[in-house]
C-alpha atoms as a PDB file:
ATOM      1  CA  UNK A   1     -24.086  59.964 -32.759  1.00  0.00           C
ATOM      2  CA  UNK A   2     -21.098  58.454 -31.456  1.00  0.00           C
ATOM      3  CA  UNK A   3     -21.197  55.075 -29.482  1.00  0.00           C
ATOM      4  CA  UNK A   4     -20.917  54.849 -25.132  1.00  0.00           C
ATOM      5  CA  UNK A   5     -16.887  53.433 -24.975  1.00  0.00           C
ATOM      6  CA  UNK A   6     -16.499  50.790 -23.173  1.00  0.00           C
ATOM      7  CA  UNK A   7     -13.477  50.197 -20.693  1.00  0.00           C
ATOM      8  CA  UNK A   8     -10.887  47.474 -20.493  1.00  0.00           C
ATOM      9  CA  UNK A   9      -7.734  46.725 -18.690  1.00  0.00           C
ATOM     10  CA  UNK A  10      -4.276  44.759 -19.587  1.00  0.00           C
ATOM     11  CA  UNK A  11      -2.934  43.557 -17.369  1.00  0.00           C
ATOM     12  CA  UNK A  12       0.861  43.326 -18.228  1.00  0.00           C
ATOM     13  CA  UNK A  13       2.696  39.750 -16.334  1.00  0.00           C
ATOM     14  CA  UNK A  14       6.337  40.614 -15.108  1.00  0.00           C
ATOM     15  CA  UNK A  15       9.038  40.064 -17.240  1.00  0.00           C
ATOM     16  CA  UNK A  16       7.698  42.058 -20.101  1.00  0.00           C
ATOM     17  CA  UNK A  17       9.005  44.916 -19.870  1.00  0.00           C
ATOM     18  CA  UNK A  18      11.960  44.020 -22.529  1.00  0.00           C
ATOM     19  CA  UNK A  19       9.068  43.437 -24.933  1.00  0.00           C
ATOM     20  CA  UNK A  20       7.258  46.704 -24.158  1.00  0.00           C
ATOM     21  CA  UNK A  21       8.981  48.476 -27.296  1.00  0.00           C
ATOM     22  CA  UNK A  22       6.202  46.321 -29.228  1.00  0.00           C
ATOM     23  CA  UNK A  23       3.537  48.349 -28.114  1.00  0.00           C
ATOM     24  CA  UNK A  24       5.050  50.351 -30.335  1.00  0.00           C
ATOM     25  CA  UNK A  25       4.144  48.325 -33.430  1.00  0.00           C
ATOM     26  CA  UNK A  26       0.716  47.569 -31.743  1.00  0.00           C
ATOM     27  CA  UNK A  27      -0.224  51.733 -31.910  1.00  0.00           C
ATOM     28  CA  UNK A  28       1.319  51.396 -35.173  1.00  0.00           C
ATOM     29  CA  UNK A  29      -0.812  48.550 -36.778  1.00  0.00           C
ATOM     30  CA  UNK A  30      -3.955  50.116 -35.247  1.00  0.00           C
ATOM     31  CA  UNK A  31      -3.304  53.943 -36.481  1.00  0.00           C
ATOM     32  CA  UNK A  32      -2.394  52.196 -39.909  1.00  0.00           C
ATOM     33  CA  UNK A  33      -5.977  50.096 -40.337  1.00  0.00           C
ATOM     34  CA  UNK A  34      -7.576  52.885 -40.647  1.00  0.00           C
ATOM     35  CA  UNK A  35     -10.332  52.270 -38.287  1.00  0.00           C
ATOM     36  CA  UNK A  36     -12.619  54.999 -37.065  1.00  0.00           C
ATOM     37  CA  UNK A  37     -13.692  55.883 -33.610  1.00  0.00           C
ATOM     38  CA  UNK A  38     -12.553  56.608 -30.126  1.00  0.00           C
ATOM     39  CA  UNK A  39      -9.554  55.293 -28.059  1.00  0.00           C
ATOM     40  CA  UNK A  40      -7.983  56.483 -24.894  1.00  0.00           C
ATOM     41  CA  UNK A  41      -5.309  55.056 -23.303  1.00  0.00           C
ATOM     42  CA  UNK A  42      -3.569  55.153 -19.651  1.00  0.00           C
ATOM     43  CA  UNK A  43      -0.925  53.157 -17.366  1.00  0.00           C
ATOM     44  CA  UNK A  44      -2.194  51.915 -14.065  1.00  0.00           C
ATOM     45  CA  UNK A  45       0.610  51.307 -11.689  1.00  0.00           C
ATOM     46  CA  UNK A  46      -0.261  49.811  -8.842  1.00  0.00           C
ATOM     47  CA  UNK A  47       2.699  48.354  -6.109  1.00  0.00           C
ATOM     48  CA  UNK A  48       5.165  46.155  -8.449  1.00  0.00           C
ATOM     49  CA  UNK A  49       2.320  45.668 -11.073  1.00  0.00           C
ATOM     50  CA  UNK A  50       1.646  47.318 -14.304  1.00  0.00           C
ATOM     51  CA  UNK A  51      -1.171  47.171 -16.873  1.00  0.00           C
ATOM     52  CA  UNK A  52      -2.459  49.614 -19.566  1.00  0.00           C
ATOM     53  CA  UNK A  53      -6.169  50.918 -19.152  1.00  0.00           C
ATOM     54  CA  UNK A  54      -8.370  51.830 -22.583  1.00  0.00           C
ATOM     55  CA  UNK A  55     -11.522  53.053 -23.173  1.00  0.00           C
ATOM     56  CA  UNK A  56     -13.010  52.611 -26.799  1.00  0.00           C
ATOM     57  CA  UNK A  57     -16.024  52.074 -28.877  1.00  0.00           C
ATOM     58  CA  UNK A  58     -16.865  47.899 -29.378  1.00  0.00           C
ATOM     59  CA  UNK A  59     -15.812  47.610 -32.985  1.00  0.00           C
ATOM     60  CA  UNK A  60     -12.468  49.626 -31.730  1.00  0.00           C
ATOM     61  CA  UNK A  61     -12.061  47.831 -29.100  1.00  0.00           C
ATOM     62  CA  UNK A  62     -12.450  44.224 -31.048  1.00  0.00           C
ATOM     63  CA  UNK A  63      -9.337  45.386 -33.038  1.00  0.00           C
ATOM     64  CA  UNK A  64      -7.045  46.504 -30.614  1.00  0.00           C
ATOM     65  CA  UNK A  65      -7.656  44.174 -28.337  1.00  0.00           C
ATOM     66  CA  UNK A  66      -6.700  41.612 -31.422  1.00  0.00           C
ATOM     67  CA  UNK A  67      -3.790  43.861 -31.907  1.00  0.00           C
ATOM     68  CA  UNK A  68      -2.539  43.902 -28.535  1.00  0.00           C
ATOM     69  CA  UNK A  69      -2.488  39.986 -27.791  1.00  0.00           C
ATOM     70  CA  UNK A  70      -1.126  39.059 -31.677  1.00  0.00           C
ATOM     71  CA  UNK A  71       1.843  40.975 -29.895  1.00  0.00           C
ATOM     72  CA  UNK A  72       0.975  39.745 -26.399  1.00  0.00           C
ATOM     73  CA  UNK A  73      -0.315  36.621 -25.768  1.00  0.00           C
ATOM     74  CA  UNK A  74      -0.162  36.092 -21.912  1.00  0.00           C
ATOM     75  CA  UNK A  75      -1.588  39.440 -21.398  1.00  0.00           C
ATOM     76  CA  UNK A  76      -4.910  39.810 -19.948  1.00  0.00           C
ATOM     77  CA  UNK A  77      -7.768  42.064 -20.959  1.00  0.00           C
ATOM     78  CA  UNK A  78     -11.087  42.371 -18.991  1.00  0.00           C
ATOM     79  CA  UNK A  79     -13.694  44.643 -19.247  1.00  0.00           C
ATOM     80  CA  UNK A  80     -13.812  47.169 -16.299  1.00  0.00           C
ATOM     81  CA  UNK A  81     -15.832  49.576 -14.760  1.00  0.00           C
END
């Protein structure tokens, strides 16, 4: 039986859009660790702000979220409804 996901949001500062291209790398590094289980990914947009909404299993989300700020450290992710 598969585990309840969990959801999360990044939210992206302004003036990172030039590094967005290493999100790239980010799905890159996760696909390539092999790592079982579930993750689902969407933009938000909301007025001149961005951020990047996932839902995933604990032990999923643990390494992505790792993944995400080794490329990203200002970011900001917090568990959301």
């Amino acid at each position: 039986m598969s585990q309840p996901l969990k959801s999360y949001l990044i939210r992206i500062p302004q003036g990172n859009e030039s590094r967005i291209l290493a999100f790239e790398e980010v799905l890159m590094q996760f696909h390539e660790s092999g790592q079982a289980g579930r993750l689902v990914l969407s933009l938000v947009a909301s007025g001149q702000s961005i951020g990047l909404h996932f839902a995933a299993e604990e032990a999923v989300a643990e390494l992505f979220s790792g993944l995400v700020y080794s490329a990203f450290p200002d970011v900001d992710i917090v568990e959301s409804e």
